[in-house]
Protein backbone atom coordinates (compact mmCIF):
# COMPACT_ATOMS: atom_id res chain seq x y z
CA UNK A 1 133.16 -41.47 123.39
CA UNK A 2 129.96 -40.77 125.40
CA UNK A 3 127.47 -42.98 125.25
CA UNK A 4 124.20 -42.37 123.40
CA UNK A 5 120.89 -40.67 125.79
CA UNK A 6 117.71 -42.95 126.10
CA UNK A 7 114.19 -41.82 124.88
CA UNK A 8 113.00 -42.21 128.72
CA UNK A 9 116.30 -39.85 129.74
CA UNK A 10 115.65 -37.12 126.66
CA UNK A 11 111.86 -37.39 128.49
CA UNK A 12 112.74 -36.22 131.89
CA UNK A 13 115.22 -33.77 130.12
CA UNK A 14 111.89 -31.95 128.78
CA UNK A 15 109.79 -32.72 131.84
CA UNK A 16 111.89 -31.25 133.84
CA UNK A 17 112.83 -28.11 131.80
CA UNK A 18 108.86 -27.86 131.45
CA UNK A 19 108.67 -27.89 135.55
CA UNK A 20 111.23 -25.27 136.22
CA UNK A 21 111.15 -23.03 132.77
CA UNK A 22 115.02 -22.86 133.43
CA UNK A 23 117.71 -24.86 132.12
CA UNK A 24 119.76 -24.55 135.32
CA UNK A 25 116.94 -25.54 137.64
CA UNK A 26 116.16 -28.36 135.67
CA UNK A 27 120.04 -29.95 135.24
CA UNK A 28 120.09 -29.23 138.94
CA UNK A 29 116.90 -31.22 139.47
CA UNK A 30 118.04 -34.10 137.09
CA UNK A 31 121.92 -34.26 139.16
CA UNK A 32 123.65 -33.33 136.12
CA UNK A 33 125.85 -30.68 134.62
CA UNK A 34 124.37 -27.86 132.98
CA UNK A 35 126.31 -28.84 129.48
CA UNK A 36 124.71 -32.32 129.37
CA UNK A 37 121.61 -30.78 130.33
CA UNK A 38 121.93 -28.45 127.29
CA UNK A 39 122.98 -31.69 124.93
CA UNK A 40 120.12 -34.10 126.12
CA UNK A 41 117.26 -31.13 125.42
CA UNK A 42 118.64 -30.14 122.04
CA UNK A 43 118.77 -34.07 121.05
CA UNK A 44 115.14 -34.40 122.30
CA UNK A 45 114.40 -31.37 120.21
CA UNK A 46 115.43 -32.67 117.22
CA UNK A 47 113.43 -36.01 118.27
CA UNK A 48 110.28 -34.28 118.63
CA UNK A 49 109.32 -34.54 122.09
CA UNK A 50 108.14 -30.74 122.54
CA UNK A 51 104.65 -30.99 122.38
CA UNK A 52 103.19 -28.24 119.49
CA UNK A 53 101.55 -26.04 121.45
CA UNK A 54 104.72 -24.75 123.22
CA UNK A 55 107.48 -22.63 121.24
CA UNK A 56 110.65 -23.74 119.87
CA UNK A 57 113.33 -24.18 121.85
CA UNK A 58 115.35 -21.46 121.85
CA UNK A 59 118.18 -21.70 119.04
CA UNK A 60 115.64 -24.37 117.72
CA UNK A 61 113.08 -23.48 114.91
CA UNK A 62 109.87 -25.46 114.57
CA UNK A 63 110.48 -27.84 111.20
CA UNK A 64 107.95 -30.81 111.70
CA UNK A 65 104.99 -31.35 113.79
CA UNK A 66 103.33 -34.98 113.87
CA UNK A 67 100.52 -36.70 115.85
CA UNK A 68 99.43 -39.76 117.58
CA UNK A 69 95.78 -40.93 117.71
CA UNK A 70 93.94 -44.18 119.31
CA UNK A 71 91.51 -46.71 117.95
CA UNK A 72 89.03 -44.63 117.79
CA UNK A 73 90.74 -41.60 116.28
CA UNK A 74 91.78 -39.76 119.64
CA UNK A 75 94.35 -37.79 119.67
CA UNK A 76 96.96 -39.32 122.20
CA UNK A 77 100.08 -37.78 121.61
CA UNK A 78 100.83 -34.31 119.82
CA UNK A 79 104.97 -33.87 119.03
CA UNK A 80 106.91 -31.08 116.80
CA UNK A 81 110.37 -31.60 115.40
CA UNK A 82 112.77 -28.65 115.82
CA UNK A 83 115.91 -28.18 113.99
CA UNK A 84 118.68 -25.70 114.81
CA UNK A 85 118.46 -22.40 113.62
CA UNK A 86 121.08 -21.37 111.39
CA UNK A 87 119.67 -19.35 108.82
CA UNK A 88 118.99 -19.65 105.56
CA UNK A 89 120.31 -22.37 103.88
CA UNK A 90 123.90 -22.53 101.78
CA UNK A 91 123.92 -22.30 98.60
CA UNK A 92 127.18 -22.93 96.59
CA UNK A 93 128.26 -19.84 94.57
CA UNK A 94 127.75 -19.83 90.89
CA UNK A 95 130.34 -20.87 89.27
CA UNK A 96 132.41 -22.65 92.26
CA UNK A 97 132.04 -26.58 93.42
CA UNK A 98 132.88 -28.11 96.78
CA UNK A 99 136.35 -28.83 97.84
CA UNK A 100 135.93 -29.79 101.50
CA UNK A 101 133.85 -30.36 103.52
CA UNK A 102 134.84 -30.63 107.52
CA UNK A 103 132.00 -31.19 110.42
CA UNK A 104 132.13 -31.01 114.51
CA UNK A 105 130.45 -34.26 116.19
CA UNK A 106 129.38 -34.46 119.65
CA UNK A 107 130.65 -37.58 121.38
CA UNK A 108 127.64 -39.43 119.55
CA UNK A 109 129.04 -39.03 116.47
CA UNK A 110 126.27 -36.19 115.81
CA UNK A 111 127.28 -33.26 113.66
CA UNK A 112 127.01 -29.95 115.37
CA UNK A 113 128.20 -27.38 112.78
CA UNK A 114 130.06 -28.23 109.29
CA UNK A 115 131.87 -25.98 107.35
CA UNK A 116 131.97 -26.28 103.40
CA UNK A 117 134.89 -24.62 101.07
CA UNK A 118 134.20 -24.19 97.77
CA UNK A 119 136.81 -22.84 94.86
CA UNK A 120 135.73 -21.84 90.99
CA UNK A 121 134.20 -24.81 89.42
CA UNK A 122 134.49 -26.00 86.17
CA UNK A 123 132.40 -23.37 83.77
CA UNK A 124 128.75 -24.18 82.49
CA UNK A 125 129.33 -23.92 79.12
CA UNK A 126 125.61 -22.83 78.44
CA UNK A 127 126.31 -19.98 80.39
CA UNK A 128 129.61 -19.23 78.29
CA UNK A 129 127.84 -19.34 75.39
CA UNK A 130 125.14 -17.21 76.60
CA UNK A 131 127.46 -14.57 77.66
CA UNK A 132 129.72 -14.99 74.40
CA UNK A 133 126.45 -14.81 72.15
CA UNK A 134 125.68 -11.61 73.45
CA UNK A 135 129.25 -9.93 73.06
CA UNK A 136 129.41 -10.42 69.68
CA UNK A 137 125.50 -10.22 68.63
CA UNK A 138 126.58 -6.74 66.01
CA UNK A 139 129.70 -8.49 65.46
CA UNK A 140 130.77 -9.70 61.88
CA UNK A 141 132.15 -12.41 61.62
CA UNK A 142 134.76 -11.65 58.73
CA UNK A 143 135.04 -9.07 55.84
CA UNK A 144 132.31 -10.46 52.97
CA UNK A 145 133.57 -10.13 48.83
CA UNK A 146 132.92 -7.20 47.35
CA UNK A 147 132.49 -5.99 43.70
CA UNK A 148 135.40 -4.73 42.23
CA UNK A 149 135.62 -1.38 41.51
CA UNK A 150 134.94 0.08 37.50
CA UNK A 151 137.26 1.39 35.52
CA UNK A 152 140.32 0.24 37.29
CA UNK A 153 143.44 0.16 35.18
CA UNK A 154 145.41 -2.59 35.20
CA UNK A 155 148.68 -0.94 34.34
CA UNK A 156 148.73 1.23 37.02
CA UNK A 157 149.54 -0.15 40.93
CA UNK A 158 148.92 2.30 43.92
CA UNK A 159 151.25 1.83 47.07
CA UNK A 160 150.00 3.61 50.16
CA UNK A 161 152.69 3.69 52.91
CA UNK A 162 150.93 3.34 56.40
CA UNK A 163 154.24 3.70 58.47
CA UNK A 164 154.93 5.19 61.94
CA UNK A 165 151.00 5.63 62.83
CA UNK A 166 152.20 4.84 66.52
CA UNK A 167 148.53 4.19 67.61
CA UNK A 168 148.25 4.87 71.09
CA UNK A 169 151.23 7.25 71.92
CA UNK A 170 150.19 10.15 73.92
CA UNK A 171 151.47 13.93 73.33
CA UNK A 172 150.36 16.72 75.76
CA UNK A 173 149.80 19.95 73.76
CA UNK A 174 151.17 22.45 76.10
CA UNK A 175 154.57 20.03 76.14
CA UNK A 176 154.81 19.57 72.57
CA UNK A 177 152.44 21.88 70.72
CA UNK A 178 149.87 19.24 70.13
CA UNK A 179 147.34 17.05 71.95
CA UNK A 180 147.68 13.57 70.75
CA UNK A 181 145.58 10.67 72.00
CA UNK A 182 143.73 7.37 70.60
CA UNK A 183 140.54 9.20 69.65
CA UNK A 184 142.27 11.57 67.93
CA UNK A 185 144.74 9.70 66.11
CA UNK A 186 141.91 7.22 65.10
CA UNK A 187 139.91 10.22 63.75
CA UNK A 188 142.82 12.15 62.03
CA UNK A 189 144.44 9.21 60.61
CA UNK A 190 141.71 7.87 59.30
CA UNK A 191 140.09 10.19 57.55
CA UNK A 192 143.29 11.38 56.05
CA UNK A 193 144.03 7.98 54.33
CA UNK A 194 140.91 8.07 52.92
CA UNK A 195 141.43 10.76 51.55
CA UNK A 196 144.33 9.94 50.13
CA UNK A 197 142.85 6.56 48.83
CA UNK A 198 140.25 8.25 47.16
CA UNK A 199 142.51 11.29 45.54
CA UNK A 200 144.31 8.07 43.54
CA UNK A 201 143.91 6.96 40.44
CA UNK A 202 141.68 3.50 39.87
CA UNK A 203 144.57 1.30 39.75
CA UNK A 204 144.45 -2.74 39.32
CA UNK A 205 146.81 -3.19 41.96
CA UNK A 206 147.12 -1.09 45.17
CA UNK A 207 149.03 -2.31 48.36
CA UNK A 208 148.69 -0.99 51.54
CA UNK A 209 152.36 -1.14 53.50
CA UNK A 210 152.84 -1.21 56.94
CA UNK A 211 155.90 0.47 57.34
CA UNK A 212 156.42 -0.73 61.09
CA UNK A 213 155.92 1.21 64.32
CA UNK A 214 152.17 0.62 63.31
CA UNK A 215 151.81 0.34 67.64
CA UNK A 216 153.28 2.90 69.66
CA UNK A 217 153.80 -0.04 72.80
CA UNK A 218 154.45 -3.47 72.35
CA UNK A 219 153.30 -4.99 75.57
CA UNK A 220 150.91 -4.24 78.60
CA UNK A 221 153.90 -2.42 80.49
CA UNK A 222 153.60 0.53 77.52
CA UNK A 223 157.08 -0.54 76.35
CA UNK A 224 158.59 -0.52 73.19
CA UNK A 225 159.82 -4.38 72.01
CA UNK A 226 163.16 -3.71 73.63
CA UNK A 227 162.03 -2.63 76.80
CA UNK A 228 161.86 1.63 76.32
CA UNK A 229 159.13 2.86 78.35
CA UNK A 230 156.60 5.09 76.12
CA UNK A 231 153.91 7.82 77.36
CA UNK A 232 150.59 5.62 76.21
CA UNK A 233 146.59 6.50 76.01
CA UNK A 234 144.65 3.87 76.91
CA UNK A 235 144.88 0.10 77.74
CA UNK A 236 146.76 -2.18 75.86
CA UNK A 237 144.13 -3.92 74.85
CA UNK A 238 141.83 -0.72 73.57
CA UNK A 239 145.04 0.45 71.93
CA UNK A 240 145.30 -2.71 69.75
CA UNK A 241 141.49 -2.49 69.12
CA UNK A 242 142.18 1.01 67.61
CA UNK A 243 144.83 -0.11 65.39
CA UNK A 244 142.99 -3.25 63.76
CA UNK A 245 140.61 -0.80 63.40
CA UNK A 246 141.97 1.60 61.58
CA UNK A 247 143.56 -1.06 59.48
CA UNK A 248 140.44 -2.78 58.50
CA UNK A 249 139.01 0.83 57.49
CA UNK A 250 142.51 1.51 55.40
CA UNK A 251 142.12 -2.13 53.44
CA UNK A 252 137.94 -1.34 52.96
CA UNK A 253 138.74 1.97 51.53
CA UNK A 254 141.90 0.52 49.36
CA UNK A 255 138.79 -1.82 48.00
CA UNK A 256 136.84 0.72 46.96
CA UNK A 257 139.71 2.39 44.80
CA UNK A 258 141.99 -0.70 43.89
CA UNK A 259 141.29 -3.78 41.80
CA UNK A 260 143.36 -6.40 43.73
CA UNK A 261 144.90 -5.63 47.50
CA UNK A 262 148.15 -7.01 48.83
CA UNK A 263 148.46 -6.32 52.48
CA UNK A 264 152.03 -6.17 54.15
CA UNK A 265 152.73 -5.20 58.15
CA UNK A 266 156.40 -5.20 58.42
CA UNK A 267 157.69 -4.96 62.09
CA UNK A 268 159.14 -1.89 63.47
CA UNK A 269 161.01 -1.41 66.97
CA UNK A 270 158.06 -0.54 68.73
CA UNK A 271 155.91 -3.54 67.63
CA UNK A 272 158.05 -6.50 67.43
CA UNK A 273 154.69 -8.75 68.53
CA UNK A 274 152.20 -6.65 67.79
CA UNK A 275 152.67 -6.38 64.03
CA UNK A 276 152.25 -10.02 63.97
CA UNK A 277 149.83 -10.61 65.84
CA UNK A 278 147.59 -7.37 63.40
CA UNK A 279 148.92 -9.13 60.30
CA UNK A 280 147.29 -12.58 61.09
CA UNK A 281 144.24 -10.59 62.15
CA UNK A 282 143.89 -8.87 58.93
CA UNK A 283 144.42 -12.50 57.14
CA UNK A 284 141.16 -14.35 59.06
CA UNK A 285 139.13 -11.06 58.65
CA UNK A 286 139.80 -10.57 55.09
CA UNK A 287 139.80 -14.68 54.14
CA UNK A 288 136.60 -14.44 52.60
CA UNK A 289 137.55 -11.60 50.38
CA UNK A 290 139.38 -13.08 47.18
CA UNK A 291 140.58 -8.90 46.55
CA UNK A 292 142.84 -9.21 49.57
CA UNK A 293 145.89 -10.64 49.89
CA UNK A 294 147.71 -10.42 53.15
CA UNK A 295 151.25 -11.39 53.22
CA UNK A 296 152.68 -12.41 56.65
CA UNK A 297 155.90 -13.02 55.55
CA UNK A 298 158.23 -12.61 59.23
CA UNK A 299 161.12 -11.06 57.43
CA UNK A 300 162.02 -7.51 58.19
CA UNK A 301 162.20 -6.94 54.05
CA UNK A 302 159.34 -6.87 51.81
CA UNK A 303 159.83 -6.92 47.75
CA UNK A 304 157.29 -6.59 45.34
CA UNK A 305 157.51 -6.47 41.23
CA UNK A 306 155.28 -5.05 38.71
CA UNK A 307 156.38 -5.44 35.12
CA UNK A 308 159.37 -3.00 34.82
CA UNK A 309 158.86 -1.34 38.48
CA UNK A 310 161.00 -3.05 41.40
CA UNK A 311 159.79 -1.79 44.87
CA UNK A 312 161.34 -3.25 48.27
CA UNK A 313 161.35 -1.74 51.84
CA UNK A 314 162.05 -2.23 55.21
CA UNK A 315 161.27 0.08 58.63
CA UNK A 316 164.92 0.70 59.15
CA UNK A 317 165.63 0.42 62.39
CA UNK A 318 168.10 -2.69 62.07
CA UNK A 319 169.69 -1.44 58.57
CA UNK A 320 170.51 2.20 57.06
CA UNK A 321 168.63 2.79 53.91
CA UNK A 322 171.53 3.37 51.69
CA UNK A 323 172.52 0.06 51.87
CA UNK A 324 168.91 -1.62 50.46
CA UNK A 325 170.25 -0.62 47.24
CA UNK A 326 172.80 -3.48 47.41
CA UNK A 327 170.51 -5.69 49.27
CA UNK A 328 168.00 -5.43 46.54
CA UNK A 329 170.58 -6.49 43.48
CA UNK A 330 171.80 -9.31 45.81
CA UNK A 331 168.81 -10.56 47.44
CA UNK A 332 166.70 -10.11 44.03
CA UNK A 333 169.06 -10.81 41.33
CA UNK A 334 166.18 -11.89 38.91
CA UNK A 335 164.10 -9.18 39.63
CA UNK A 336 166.62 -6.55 39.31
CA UNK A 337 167.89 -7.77 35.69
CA UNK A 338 164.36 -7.59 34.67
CA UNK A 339 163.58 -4.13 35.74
CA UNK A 340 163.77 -0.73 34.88
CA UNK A 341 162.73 1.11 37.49
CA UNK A 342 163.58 0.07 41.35
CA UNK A 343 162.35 1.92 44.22
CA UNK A 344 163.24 1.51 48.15
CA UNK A 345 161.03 2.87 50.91
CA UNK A 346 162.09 3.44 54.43
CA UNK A 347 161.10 4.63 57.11
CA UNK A 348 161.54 4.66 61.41
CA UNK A 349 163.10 8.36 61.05
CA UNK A 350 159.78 10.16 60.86
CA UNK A 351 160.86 12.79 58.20
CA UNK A 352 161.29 12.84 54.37
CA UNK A 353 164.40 12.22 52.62
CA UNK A 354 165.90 10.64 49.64
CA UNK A 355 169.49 9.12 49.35
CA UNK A 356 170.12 7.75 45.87
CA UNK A 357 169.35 8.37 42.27
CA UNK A 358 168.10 6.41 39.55
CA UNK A 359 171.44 6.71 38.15
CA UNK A 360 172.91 4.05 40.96
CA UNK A 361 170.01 2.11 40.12
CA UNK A 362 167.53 2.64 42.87
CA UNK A 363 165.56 5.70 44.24
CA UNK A 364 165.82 5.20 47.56
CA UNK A 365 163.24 6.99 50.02
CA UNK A 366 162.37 7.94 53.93
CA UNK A 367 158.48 9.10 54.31
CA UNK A 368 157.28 11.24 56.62
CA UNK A 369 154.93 10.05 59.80
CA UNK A 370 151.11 11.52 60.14
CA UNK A 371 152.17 12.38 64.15
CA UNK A 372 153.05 14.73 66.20
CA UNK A 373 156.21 14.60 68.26
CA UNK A 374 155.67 12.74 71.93
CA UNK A 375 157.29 14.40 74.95
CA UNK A 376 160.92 12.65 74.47
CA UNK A 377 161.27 13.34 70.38
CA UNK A 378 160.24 16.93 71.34
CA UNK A 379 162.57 17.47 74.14
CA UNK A 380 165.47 16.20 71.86
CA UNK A 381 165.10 18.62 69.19
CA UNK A 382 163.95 16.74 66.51
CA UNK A 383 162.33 18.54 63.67
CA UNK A 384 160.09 17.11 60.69
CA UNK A 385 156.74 17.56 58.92
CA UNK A 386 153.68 14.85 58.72
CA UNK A 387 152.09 13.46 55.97
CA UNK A 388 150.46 10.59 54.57
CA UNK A 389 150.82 9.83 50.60
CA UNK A 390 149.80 7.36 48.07
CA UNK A 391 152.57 7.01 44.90
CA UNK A 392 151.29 5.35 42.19
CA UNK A 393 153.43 3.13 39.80
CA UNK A 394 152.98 2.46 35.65
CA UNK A 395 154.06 -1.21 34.91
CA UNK A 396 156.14 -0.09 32.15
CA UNK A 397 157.20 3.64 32.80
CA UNK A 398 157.92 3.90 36.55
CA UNK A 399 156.17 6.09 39.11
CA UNK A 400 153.46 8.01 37.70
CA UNK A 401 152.12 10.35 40.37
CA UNK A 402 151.47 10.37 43.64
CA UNK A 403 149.10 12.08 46.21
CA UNK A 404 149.78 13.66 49.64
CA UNK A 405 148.06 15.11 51.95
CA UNK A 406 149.58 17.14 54.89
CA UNK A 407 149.08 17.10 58.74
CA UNK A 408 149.75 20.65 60.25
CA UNK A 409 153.78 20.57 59.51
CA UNK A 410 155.76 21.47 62.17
C-alpha cells in the first residue's frame, strides 16, 4: 500500500495546478505522474485547501467553506471543502433493505466509489394496513341477522337445486347459438333464481343445493379437477368472485322467502377444490346469521329428512343415479323405515330425466342446467333444455309443488 500524502505535498499539488491551470503542466512541474497528480489534488480537495473564491474542482462540488482569522479578527486564511460529485444522493427503495454493501479504496484505504444492493425488505406493517384499510373500506365484514320472514309455514320445506351453473365457462354465439360469458351468466342466473325464490311458497325450511359443477374451472390453468382443459371468461380469481357472489345473493334471497336455511355445495368434476373452498366461504360470511346453516360435509352424498319426506343427492359423476336408490336404504336405514316419501336428485348430465317410481321406493331425478352448451358439448351433439326450479316438500304428504322457470330451451 501507498503511503499517505503530507499537508505540505497536497499544498504544492494546488500551488502548482494554480500556476499552470493544467493538470499535466503541473504533475510535470512537481516530477510526478499525471495519476498521482490527479490523487494528491482530489485529496486536497476534499481537505479544503482551494481557497473560496476559485471554483470547484472539476468532478468536485463546493460542500463546506471555512475561515481563519488573527488576533485581531483578520482574516488570514479563507478554505472551501469540495466533495465529489455524484449526484443526488441514494436513497434505498421503499420497501427493500441493504444486503451488501462493497467499496473501492485507493491505496490509503480511502473509498472511491461503493456500490449498495438492496432486495425487498421486511414490510412496514403501517403501510399494509393502510393499503388493506382502504381495499375493504365498502366492504362488510359478514352477513348481519335478519328478521324472519311472516307467515312462513312450518310444514312446508323449499329445496332449490343450484347445480351445473358452471360460472365462468365461455360459449361463442355464432359456434353454439349463444353468447355466454361471466357478466352474463351472473345477470341471467341471478335474476332467474330470484325469481324462482320468490314464485315459492313461505316455507319454514328452504335449502339451497349445490348440485356440483358450481365452477366451470377448477384451477388457474382453466382446467377441470382432472386436468380437461375448458374455454373460460375471465381470471380465475374474478371467476370465483362471481360465483361467491352469486351464492351470497341466492342464500339472501332464500332469507327473504324461507324461515330457516341449510346450505349444501356438493363437489362436481369441474370443482373438486373450488366447491370447498365456496362452502367455507359461505360458512364465515353467514356465521353471524343464526337462519343459515351451511353444511360442509366433504362427502360426495348429501341426505336430508323432513318428517315423512326423505331427500338425498349427489352430482353424479362418480355413481349412476339408479343406484342411489339402494344407497339410500343402506346408507340411511333409519331414515328410510321412517319415511314415506324418498326423493333422489342428480345431476352432472345437464338435462331432465327421471328413472324410478315411487313404487321401488324412491323418485329418482336428473335436473336440467340454466346454460347454454360450450363449444365441445355443442360439437358432440348433445341436446337438452335449461331451467332453474324450486320443488317444495309437505312434511307429511310429499312434494307439494314446485316452480320453474325456463332459459330459452334449446
Amino acid at each position: 500500500m501507498g503511503r499517505s500524502c503530507t499537508d505540505g505535498e497536497l499544498l504544492a499539488a494546488v500551488d502548482a495546478y494554480r500556476e499552470h491551470g493544467n493538470q499535466y503542466r503541473a504533475a510535470e512541474a512537481l516530477g510526478i505522474n499525471q495519476s498521482s497528480f490527479n490523487n494528491r489534488l482530489k485529496r486536497a480537495a476534499e481537505r479544503g485547501f482551494f481557497i473560496q473564491d476559485e471554483p470547484a474542482m472539476p468532478g468536485f462540488r463546493i460542500s463546506q467553506t471555512s475561515e481563519t482569522q488573527d488576533k485581531d479578527g483578520q482574516v488570514v486564511r479563507r478554505s472551501i471543502q469540495q466533495r465529489p460529485e455524484h449526484g443526488q444522493k441514494f436513497e434505498i427503495p421503499k420497501g427493500f433493505a441493504v444486503s451488501r454493501v462493497t467499496a473501492l479504496t485507493n491505496p490509503d484505504g480511502e473509498e472511491i466509489i461503493k456500490w449498495t444492493q438492496a432486495k425487498p425488505g421486511e414490510p412496514d406493517p403501517l403501510e399494509i394496513a393502510e393499503r388493506l384499510k382502504k381495499v375493504f373500506e365498502d366492504y362488510k365484514p359478514a352477513a348481519l341477522p335478519t328478521p324472519a320472514p311472516e307467515g312462513a309455514r312450518e310444514e312446508l320445506c323449499t329445496l332449490v337445486p343450484c347445480n351445473d351453473w358452471h360460472i365462468g365457462m365461455f360459449a361463442w354465439g355464432k359456434e353454439v347459438g349463444n353468447d355466454w360469458d361471466l357478466q352474463i351468466a351472473e345477470k341471467t342466473i341471478g335474476a332467474t333464481v330470484e325469481e324462482v325464490i320468490q314464485r315459492s311458497p313461505r316455507s319454514g325450511h328452504g335449502i339451497i343445493l349445490g348440485g356440483g359443477d358450481l365452477m366451470h374451472a377448477d384451477n388457474k390453468r382453466n382446467e377441470t379437477a382432472n386436468g380437461t382443459p375448458q374455454d373460460v371468461d375471465g381470471r380465475y380469481e374474478k371467476v370465483v368472485d362471481t360465483a361467491t357472489r352469486l351464492m351470497v345473493r341466492t342464500i339472501d334471497a332464500a332469507l327473504m322467502r324461507f324461515g330457516y336455511v341449510v346450505v349444501r355445495i356438493l363437489k362436481g368434476n369441474h370443482d373438486e377444490h373450488a366447491s370447498v373452498a365456496i362452502s367455507y366461504f359461505l360458512k364465515a360470511w353467514y356465521r353471524n346469521e343464526v337462519r343459515v346453516s351451511v353444511d360442509v360435509d366433504p362427502s360426495l352424498f348429501w341426505w336430508w329428512r323432513f318428517g315423512q319426506v326423505l331427500l338425498g343427492a349427489t352430482h353424479g359423476h362418480t355413481i349412476k343415479i339408479e343406484k342411489m336408490p339402494s344407497i339410500m336404504a343402506h346408507r340411511r336405514a333409519a331414515d328410510w323405515g321412517s319415511t314415506k316419501y324418498r326423493y333422489v336428485h342428480g345431476f352432472h348430465l345437464h338435462h331432465s330425466a327421471k328413472f324410478a317410481t315411487e313404487g321401488n321406493g324412491v323418485i329418482s331425478e336428473i335436473h336440467q342446467a340454466p346454460i347454454p352448451q360450450d363449444g365441445w358439448h355443442y360439437g358432440s351433439g348433445f341436446l337438452s333444455g335449461r331451467s332453474i326450479q324450486a320443488i317444495t316438500y309437505h312434511k307429511e304428504t310429499g312434494e307439494k309443488g314446485r316452480v320453474r322457470e325456463a332459459l330459452m330451451d334449446a
